[in-house]
C-alpha atoms as a PDB file:
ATOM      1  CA  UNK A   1       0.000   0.000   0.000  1.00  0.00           C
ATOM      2  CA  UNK A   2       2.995   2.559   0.762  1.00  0.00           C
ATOM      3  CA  UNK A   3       4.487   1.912  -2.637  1.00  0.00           C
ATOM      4  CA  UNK A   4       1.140   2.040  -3.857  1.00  0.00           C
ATOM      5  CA  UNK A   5       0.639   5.872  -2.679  1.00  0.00           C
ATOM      6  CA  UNK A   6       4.054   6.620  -3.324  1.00  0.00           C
ATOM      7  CA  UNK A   7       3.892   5.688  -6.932  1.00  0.00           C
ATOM      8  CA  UNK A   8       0.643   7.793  -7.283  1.00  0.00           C
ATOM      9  CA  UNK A   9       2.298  11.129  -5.203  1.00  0.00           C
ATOM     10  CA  UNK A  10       5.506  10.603  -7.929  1.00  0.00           C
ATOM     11  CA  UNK A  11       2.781  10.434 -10.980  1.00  0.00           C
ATOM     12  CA  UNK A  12       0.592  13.138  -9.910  1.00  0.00           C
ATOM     13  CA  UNK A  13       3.915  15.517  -8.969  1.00  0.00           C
ATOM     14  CA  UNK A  14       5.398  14.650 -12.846  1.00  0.00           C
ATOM     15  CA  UNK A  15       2.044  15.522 -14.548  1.00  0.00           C
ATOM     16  CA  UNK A  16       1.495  18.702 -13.169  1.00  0.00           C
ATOM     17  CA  UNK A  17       4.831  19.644 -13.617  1.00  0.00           C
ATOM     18  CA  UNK A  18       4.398  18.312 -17.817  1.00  0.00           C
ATOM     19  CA  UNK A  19       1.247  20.066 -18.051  1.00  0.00           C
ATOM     20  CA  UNK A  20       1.923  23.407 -15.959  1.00  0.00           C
ATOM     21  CA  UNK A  21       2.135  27.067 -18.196  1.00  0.00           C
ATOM     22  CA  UNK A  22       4.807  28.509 -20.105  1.00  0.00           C
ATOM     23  CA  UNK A  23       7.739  30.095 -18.369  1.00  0.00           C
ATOM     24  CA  UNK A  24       6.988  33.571 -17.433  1.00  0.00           C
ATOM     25  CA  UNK A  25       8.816  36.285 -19.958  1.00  0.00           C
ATOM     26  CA  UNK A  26      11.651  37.869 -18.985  1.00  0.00           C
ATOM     27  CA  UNK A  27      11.474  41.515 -17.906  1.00  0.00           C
ATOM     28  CA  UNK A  28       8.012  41.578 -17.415  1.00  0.00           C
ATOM     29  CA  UNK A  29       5.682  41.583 -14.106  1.00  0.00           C
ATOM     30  CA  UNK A  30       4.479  38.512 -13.026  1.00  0.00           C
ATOM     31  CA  UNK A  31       0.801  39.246 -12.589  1.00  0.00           C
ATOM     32  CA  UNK A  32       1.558  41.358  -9.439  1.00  0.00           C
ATOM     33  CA  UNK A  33       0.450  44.092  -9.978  1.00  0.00           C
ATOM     34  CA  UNK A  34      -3.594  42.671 -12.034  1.00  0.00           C
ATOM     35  CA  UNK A  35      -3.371  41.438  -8.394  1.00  0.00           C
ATOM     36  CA  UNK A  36      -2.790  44.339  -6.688  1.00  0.00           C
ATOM     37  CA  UNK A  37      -5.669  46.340  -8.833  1.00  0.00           C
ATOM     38  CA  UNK A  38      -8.489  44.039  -8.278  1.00  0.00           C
ATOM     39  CA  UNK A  39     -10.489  44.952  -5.148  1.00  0.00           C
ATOM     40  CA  UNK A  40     -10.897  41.863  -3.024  1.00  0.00           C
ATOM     41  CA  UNK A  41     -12.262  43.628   0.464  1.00  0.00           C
ATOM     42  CA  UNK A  42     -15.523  41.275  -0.279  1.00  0.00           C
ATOM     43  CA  UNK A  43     -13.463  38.435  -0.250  1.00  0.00           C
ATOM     44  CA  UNK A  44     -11.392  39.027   2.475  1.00  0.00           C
ATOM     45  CA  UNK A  45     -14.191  40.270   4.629  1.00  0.00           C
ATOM     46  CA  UNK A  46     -16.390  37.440   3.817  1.00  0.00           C
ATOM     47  CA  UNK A  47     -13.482  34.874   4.332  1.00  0.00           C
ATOM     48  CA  UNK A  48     -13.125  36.368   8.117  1.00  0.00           C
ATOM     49  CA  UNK A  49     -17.035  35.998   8.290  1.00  0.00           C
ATOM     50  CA  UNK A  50     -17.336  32.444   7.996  1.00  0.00           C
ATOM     51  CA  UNK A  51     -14.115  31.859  10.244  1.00  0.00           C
ATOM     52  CA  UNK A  52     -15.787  33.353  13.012  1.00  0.00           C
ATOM     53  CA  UNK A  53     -19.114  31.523  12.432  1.00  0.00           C
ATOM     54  CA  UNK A  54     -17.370  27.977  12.754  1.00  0.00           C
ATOM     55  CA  UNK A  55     -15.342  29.597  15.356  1.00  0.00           C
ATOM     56  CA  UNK A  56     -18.692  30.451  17.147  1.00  0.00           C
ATOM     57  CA  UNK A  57     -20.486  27.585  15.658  1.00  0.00           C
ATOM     58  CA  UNK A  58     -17.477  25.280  17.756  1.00  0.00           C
ATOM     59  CA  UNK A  59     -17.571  27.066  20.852  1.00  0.00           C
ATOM     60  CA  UNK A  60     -21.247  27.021  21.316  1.00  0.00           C
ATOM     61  CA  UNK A  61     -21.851  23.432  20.360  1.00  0.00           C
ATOM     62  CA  UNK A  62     -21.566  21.982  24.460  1.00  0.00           C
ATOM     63  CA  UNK A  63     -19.106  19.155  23.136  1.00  0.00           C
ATOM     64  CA  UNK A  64     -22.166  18.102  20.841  1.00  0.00           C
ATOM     65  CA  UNK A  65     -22.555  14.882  23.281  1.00  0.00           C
ATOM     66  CA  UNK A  66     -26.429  14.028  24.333  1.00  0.00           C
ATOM     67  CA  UNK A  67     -27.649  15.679  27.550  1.00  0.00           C
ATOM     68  CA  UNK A  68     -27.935  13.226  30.527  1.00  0.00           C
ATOM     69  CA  UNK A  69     -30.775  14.705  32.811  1.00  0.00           C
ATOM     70  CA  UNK A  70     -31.188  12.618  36.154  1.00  0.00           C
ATOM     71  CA  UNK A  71     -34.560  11.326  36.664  1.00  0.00           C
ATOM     72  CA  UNK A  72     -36.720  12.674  39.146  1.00  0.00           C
ATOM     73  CA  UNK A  73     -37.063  10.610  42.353  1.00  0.00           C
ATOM     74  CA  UNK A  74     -39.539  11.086  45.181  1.00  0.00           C
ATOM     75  CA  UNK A  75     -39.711   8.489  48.179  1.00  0.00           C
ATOM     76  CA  UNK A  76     -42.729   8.861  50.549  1.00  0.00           C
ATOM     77  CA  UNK A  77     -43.168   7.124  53.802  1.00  0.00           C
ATOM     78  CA  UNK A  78     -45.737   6.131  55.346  1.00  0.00           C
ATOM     79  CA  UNK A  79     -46.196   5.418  58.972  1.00  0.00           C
ATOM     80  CA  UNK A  80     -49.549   3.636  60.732  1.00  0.00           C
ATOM     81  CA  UNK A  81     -50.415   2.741  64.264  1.00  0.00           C
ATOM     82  CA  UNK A  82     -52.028  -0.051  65.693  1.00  0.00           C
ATOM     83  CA  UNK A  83     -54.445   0.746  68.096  1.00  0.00           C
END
């Protein structure tokens, strides 16, 4: 099984590597700055959104066991006399 899943990491690392782009031309920007120019406050904003949901959604979950709620017992006693 390890050669198994070592043969397939080896594969998959050679094929992206045979099918990745061109080399980048020389002298030029590397997409930096398109990067820098597109406005990606939604993203960001809604990224730290749903972080602090799960983070919220964790802490408020009570360790997400079943609630064990003791029974309620009453004893009465009863005492008579004999005349």
């Amino acid at each position: 099984m390890r050669i198994f899943g070592a043969a397939i990491l080896a594969t998959s690392l050679l094929v992206t590597n045979a099918f990745a782009a061109t080399t980048l031309p020389a002298g030029k920007p590397a997409g930096v700055k398109k990067a820098q120019e597109n406005n990606n406050m939604l993203l960001i904003i809604g990224g730290i959104g749903l972080a602090g949901l799960g983070i919220g959604l964790a802490a408020s979950s009570n360790g997400g066991g079943p609630t064990n709620i003791a029974p309620n017992t009453t004893s009465t006693t009863t005492t008579t006399t004999s005349p």
